[in-house]
N, C-alpha and C. Protein backbone atom coordinates (compact mmCIF):
# COMPACT_ATOMS: atom_id res chain seq x y z
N UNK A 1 81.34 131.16 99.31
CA UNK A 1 82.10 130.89 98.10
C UNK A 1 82.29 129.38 97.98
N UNK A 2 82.21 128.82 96.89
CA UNK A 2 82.32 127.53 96.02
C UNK A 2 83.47 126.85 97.06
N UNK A 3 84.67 127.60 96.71
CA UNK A 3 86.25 126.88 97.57
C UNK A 3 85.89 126.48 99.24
N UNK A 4 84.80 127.40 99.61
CA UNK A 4 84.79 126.44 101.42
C UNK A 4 84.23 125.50 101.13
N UNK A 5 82.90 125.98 100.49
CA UNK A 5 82.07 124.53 100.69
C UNK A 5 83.13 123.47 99.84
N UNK A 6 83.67 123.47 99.05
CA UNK A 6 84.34 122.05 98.27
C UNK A 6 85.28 121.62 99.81
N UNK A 7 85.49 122.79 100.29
CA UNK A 7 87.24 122.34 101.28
C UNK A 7 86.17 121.37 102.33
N UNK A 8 85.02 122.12 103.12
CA UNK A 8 84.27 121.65 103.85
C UNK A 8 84.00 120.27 103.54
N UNK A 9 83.30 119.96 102.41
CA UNK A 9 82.90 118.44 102.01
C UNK A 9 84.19 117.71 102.34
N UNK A 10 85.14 117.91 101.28
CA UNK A 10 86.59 117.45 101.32
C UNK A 10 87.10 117.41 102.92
N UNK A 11 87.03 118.00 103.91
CA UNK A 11 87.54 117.74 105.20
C UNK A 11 86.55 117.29 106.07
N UNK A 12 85.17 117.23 105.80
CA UNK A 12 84.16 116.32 106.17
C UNK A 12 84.30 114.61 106.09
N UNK A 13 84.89 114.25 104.39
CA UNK A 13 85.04 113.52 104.45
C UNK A 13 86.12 112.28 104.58
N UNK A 14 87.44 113.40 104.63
CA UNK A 14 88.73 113.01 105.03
C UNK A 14 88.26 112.87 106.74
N UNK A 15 88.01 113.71 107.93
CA UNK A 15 88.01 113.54 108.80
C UNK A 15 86.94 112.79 109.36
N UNK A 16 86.21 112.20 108.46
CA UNK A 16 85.10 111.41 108.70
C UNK A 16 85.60 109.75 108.76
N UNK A 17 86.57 109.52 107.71
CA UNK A 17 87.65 108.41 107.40
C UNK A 17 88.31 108.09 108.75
N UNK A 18 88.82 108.92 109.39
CA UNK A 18 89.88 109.04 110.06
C UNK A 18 89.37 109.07 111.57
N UNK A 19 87.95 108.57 111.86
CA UNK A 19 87.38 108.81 113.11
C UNK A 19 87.95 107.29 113.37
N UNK A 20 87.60 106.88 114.98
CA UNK A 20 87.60 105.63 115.55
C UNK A 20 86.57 104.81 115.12
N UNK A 21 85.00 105.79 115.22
CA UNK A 21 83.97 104.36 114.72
C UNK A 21 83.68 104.25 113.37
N UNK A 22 84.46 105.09 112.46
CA UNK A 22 84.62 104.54 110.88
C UNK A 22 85.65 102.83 111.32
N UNK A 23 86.95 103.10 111.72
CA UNK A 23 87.76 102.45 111.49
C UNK A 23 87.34 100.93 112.38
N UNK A 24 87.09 100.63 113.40
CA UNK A 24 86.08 99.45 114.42
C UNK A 24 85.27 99.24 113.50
N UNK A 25 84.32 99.56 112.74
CA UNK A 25 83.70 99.41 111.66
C UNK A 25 84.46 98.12 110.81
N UNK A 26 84.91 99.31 109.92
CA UNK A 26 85.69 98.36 109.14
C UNK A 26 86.85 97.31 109.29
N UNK A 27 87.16 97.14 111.05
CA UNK A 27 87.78 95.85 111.44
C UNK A 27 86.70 94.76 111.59
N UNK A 28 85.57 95.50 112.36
CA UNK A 28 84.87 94.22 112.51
C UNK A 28 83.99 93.75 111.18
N UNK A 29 84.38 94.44 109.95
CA UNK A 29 84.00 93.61 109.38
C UNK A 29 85.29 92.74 108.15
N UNK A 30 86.84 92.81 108.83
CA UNK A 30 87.75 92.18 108.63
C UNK A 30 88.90 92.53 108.18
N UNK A 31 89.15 93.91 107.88
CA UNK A 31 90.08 95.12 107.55
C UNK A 31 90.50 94.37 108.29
N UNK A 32 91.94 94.58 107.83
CA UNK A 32 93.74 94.70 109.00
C UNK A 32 93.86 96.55 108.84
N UNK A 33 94.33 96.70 109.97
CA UNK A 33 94.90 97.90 110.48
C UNK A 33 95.60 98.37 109.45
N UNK A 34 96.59 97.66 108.61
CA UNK A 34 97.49 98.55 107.76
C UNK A 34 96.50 98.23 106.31
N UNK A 35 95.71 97.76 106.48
CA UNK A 35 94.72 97.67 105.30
C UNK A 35 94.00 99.17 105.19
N UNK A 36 93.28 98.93 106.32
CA UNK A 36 92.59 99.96 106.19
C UNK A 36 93.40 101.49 106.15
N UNK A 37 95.09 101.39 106.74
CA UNK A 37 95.45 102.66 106.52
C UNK A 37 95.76 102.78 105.06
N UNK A 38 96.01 101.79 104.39
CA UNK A 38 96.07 101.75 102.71
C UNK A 38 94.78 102.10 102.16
N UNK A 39 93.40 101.42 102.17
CA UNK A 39 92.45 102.38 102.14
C UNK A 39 92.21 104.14 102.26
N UNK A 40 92.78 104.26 103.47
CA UNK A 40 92.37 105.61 104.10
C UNK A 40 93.52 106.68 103.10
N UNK A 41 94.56 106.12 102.58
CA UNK A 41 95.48 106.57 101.56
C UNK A 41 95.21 106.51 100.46
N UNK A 42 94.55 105.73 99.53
CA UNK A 42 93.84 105.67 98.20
C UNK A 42 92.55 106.67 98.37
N UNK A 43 91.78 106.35 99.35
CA UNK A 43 90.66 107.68 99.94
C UNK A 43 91.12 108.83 99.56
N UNK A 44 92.32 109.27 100.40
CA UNK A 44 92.85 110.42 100.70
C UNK A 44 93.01 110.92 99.61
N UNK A 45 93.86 110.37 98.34
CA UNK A 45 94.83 110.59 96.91
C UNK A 45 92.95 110.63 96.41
N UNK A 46 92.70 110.49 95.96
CA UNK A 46 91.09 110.15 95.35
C UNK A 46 90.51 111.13 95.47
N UNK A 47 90.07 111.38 96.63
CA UNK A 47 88.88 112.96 97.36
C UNK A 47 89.83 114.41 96.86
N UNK A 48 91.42 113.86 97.35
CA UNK A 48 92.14 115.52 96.98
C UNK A 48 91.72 115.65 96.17
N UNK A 49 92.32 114.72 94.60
CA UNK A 49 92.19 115.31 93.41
C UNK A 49 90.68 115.69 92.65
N UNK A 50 89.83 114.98 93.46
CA UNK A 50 88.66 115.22 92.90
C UNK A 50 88.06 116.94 93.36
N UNK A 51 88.73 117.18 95.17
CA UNK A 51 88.98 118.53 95.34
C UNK A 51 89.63 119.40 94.43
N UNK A 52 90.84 119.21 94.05
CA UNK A 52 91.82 120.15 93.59
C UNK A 52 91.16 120.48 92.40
N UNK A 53 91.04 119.45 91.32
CA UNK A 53 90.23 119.57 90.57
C UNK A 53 88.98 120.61 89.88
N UNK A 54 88.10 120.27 91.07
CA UNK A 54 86.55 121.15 91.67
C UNK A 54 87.09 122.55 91.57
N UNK A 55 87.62 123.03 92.52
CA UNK A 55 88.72 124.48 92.32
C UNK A 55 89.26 124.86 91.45
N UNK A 56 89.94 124.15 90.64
CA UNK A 56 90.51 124.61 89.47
C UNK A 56 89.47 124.95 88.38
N UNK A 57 88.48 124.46 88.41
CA UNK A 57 87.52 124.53 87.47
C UNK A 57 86.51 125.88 87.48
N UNK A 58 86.70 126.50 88.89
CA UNK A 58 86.69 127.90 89.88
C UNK A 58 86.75 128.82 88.83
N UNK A 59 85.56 130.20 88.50
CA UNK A 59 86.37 130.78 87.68
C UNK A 59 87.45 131.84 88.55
N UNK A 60 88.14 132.21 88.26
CA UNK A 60 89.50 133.54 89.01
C UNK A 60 89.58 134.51 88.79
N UNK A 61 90.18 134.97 89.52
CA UNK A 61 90.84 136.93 89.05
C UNK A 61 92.53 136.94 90.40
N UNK A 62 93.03 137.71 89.34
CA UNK A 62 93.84 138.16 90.39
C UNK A 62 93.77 139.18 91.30
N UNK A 63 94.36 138.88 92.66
CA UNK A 63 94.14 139.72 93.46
C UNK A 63 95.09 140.35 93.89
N UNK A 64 96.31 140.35 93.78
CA UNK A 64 97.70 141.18 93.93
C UNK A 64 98.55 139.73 93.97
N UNK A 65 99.63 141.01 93.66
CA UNK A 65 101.23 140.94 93.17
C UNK A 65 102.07 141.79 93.52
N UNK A 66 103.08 140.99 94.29
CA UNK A 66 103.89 141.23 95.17
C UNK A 66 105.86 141.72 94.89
N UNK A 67 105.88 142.69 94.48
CA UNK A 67 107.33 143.26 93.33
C UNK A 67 108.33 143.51 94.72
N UNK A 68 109.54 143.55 93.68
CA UNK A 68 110.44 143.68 94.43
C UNK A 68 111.52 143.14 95.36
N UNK A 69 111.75 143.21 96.64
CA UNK A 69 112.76 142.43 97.53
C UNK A 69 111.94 141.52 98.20
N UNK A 70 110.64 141.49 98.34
CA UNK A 70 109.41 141.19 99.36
C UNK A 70 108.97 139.73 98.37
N UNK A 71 109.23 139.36 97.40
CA UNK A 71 109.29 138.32 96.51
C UNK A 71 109.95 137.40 96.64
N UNK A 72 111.34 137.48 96.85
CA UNK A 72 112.22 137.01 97.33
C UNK A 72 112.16 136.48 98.63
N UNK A 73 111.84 137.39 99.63
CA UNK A 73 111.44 136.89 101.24
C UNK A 73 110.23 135.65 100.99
N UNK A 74 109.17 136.13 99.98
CA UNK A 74 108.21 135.35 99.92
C UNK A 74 108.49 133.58 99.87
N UNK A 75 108.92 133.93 98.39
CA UNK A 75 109.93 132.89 97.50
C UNK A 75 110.74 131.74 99.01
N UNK A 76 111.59 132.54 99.32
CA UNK A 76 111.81 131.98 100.58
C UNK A 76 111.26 131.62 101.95
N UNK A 77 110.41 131.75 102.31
CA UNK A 77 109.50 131.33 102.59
C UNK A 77 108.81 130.19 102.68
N UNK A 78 108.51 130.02 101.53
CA UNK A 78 107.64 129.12 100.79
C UNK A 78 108.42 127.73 101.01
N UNK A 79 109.95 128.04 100.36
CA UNK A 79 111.08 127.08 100.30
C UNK A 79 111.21 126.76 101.96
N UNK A 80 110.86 127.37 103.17
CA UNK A 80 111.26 127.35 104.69
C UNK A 80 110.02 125.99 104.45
N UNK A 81 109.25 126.56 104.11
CA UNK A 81 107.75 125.98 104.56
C UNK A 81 107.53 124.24 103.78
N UNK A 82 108.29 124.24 102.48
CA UNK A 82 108.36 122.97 102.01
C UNK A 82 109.14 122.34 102.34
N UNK A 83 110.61 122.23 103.08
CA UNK A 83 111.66 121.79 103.66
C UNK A 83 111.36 121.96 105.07
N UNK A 84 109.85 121.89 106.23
CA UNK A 84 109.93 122.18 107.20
C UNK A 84 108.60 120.85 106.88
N UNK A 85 107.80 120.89 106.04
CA UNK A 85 106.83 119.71 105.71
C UNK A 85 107.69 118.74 105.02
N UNK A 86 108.71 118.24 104.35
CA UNK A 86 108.93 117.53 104.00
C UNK A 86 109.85 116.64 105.32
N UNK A 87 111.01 117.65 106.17
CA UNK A 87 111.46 117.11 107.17
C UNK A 87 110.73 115.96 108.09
N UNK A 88 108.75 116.35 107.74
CA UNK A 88 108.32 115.91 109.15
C UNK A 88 108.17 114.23 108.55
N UNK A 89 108.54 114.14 107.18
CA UNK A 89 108.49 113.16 106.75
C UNK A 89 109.61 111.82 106.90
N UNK A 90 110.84 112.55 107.69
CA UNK A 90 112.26 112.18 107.68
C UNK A 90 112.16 111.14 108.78
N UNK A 91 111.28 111.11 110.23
CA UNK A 91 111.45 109.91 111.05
C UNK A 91 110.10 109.23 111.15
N UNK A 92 109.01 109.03 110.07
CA UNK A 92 108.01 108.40 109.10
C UNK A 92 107.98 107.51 108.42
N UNK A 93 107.82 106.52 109.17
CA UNK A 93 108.00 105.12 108.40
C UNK A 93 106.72 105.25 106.66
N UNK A 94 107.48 106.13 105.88
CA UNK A 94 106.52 105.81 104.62
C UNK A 94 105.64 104.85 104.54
N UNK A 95 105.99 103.39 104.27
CA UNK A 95 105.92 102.11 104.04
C UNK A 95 104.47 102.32 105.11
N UNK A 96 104.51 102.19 106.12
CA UNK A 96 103.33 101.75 107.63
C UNK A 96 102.57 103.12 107.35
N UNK A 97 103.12 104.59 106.76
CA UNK A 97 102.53 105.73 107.05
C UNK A 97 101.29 105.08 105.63
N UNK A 98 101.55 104.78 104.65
CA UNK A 98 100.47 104.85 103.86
C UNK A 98 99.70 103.34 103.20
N UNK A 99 99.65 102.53 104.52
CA UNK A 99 99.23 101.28 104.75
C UNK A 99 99.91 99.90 103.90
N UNK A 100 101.42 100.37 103.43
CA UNK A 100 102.04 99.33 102.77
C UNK A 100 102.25 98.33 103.38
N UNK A 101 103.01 98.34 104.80
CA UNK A 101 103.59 97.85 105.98
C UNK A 101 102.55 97.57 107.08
N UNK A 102 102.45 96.45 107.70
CA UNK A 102 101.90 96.33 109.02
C UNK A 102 102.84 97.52 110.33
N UNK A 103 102.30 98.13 111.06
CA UNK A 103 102.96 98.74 112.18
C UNK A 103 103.24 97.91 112.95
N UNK A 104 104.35 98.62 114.02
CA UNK A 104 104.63 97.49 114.92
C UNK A 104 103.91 97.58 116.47
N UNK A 105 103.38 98.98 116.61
CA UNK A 105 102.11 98.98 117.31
C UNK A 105 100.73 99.14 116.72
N UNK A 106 99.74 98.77 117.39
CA UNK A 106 98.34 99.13 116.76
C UNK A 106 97.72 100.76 116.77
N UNK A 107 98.10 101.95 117.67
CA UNK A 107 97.84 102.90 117.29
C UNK A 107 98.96 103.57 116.85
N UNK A 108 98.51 104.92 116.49
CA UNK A 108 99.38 105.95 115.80
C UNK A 108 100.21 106.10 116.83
N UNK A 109 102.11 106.61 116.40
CA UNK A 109 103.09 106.96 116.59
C UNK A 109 103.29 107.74 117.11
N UNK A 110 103.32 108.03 117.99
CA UNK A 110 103.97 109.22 118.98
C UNK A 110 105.39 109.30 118.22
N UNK A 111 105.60 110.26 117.51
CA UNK A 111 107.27 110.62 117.22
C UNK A 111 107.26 112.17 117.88
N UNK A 112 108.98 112.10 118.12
CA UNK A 112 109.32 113.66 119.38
C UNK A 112 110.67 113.49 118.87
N UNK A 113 111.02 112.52 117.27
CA UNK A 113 112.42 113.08 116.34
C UNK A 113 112.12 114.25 115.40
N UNK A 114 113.52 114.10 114.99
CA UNK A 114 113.64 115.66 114.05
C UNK A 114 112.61 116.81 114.27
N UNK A 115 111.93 117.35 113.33
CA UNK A 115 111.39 118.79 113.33
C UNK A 115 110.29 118.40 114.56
N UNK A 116 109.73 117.26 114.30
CA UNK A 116 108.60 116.61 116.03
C UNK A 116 109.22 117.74 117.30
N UNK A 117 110.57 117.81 116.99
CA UNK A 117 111.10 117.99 118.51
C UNK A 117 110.59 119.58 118.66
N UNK A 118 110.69 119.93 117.89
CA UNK A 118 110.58 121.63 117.95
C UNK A 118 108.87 122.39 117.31
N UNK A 119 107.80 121.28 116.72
CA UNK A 119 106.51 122.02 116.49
C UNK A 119 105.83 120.54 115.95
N UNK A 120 104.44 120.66 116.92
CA UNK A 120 104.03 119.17 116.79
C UNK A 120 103.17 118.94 115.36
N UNK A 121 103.23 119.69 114.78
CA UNK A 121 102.55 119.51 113.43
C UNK A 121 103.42 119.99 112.10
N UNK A 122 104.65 119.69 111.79
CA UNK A 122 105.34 120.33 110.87
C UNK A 122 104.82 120.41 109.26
N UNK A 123 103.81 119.03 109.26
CA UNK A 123 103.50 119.17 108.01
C UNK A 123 102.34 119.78 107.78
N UNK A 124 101.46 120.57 108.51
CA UNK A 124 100.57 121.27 108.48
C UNK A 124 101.11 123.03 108.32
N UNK A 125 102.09 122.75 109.36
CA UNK A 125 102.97 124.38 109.44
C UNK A 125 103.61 124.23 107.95
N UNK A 126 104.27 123.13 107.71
CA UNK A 126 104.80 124.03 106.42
C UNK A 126 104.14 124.12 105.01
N UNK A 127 102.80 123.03 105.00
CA UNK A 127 102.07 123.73 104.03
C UNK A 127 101.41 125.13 103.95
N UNK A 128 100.83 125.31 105.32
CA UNK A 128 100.31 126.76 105.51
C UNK A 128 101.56 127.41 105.06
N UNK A 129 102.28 127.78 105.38
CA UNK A 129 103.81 128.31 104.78
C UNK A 129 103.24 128.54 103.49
N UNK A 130 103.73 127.27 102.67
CA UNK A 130 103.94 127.32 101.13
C UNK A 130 102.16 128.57 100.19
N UNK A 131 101.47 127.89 101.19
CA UNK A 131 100.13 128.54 100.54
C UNK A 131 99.75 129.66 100.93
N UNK A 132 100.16 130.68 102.49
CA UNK A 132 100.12 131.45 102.11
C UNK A 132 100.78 132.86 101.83
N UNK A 133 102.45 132.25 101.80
CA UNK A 133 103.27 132.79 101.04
C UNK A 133 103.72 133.25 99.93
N UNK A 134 102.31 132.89 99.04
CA UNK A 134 102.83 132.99 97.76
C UNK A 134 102.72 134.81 97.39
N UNK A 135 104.10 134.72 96.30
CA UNK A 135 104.12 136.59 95.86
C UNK A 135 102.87 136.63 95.18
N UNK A 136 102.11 135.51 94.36
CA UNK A 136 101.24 136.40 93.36
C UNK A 136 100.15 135.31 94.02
N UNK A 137 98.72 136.25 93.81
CA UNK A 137 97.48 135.32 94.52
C UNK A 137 96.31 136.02 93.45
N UNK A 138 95.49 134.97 93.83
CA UNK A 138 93.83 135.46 93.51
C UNK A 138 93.39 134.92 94.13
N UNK A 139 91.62 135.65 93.88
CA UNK A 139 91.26 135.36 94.74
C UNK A 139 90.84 134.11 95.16
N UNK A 140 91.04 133.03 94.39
CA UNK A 140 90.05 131.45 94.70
C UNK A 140 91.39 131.25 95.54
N UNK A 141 92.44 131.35 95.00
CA UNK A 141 93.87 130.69 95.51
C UNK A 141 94.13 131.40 97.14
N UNK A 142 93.36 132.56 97.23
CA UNK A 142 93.35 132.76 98.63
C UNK A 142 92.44 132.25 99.72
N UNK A 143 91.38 132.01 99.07
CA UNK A 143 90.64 131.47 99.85
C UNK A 143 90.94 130.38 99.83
N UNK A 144 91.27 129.44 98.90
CA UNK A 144 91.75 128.05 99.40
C UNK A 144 92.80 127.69 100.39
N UNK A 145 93.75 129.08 100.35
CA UNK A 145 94.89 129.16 101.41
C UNK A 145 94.38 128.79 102.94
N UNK A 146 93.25 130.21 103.13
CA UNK A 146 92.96 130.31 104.41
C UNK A 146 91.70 129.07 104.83
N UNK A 147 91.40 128.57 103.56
CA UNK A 147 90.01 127.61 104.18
C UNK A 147 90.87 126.12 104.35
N UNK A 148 92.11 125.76 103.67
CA UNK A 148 93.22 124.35 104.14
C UNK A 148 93.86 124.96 105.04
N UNK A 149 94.42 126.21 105.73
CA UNK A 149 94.98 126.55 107.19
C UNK A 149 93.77 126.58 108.06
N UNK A 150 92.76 126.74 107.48
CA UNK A 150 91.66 126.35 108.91
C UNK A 150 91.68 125.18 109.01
N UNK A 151 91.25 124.13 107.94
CA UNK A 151 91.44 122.58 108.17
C UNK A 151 92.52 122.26 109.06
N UNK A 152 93.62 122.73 108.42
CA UNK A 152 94.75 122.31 109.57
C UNK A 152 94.56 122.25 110.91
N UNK A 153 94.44 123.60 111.24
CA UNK A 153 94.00 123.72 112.60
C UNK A 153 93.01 123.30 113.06
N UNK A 154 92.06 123.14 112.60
CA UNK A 154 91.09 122.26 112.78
C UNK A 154 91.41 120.61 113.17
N UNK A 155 91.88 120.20 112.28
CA UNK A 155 92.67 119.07 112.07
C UNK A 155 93.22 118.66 113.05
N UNK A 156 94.15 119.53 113.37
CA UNK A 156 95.23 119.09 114.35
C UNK A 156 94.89 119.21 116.12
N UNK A 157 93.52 120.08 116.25
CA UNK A 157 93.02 119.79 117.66
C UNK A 157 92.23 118.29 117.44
N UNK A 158 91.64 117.42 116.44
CA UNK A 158 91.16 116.08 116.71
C UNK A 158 92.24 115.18 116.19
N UNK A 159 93.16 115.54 115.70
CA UNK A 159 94.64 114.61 116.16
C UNK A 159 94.99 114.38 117.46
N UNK A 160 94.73 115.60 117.69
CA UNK A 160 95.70 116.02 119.23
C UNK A 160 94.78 115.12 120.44
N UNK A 161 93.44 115.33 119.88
CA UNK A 161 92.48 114.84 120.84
C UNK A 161 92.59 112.76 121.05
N UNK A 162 93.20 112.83 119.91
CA UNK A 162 92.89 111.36 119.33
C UNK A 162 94.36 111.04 120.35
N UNK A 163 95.53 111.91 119.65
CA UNK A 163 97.02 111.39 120.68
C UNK A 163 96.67 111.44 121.94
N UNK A 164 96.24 112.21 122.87
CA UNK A 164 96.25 112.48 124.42
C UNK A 164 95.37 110.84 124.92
N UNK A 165 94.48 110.13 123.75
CA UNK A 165 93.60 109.04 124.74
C UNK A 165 94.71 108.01 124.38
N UNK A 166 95.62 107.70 123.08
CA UNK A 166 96.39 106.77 123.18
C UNK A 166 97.68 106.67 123.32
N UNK A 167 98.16 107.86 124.17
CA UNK A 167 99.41 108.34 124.64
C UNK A 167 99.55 109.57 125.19
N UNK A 168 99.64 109.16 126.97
CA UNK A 168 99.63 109.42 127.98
C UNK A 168 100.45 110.78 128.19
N UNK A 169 101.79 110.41 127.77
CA UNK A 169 102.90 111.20 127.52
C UNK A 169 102.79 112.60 126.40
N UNK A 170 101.34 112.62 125.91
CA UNK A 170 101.44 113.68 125.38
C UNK A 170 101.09 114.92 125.50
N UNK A 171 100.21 114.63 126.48
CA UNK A 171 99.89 116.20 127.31
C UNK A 171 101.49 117.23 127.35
N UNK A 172 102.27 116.28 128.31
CA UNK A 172 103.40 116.81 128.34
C UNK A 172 104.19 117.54 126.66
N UNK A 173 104.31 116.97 126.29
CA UNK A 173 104.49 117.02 124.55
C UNK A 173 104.02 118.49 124.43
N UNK A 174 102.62 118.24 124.86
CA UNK A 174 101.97 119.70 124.08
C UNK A 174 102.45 120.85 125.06
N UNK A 175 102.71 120.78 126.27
CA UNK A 175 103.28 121.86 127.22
C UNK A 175 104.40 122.21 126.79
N UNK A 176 104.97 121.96 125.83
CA UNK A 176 106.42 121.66 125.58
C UNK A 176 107.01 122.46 124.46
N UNK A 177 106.17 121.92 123.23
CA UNK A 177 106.07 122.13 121.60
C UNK A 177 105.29 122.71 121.49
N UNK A 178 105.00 123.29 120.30
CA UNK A 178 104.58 124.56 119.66
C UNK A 178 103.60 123.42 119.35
N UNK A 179 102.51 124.06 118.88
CA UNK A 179 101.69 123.21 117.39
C UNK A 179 102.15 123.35 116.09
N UNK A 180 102.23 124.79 115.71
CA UNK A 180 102.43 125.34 114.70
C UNK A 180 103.87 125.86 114.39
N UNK A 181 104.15 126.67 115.75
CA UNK A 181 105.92 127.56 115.86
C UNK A 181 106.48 126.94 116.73
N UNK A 182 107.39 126.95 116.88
CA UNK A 182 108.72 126.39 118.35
C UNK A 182 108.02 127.24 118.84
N UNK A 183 108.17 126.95 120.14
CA UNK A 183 107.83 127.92 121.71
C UNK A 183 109.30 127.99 121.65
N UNK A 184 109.40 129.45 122.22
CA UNK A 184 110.81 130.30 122.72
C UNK A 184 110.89 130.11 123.56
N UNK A 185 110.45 129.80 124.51
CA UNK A 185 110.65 129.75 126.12
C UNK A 185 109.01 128.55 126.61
N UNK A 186 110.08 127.41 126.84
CA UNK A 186 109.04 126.29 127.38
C UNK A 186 108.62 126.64 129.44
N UNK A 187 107.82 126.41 129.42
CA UNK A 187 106.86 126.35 130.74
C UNK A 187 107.59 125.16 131.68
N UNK A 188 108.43 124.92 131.43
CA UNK A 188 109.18 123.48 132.20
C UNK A 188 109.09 123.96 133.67
């Protein structure tokens, strides 16, 4: 179907951005660090919409609808899942997150505040939330659900891979924290 391959290109070329020998690249040929994360943010805003877009243009059908008290749970839900991604935004230097600001180190941030403390990817968990919670779906809108929760996860093992070489301390992290859910009972 149309929606992987667009998601595929689209996370081909977001995670293609976001490698080490894209970015050495474009220092050695004179990028600043918060340059290029301003780049990698105009990229980012650019490719979505040209994604979102692509999809929308998808033809649809609906595929169920969801009545009753189970709407409500949904509904809520959704609201867990956007107030659980927006939190992860709360100890995020905006400004440095989308290359306004120079950082005050040269790699990415190890943060282990707010929602950090309890699931190491909150803004991945709570979009999956929002998308695939919804009471009413079709079918493009489902498959786009489950093909951006694969990205995620996808995603978040070459994050993870990327944190463990420039912070030591995070193995531990991951024994610790959930990726996705709190762990109920840590391995300490």
């Amino acid at each position: 179907m149309l929606v992987w391959l667009y998601t595929l290109a689209f996370a081909f070329l977001h995670s293609l951005m976001a490698t080490n020998s894209i970015k050495v690249k474009l220092y050695d040929k004179g990028l600043a660090t918060h340059h290029y994360r301003l780049l990698y943010s105009v990229f980012g805003i650019i490719t979505t919409g040209f994604w979102l877009w692509a999809i929308y243009q998808l033809a649809d059908a609906p595929l169920y609808q969801v009545d009753g008290f189970m709407v409500y749970i949904l509904y809520a839900t959704q609201i867990v899942g956007l107030m659980i991604a927006m939190a992860a935004f709360i100890p995020i230097d905006g400004a440095v997150f989308l290359g306004l600001r120079k950082a005050e180190q040269s790699n990415d941030p190890f943060i282990v505040q707010g929602v950090f403390k309890y699931v190491r990817h909150p803004m991945y968990a709570g979009f999956m939330l929002v998308l695939l919670a919804k009471p009413e779906q079709t079918e493009i809108g489902l498959h786009f659900a489950l093909a951006v929760s694969l990205y995620f996860i996808i995603g978040s093992k070459l994050e993870e891979k990327r944190m463990l070489a420039e912070h030591p301390n995070y193995a531990e992290y991951q024994q610790k924290v959930g990726a996705f859910l709190p762990k109920l009972f840590s391995r300490s």
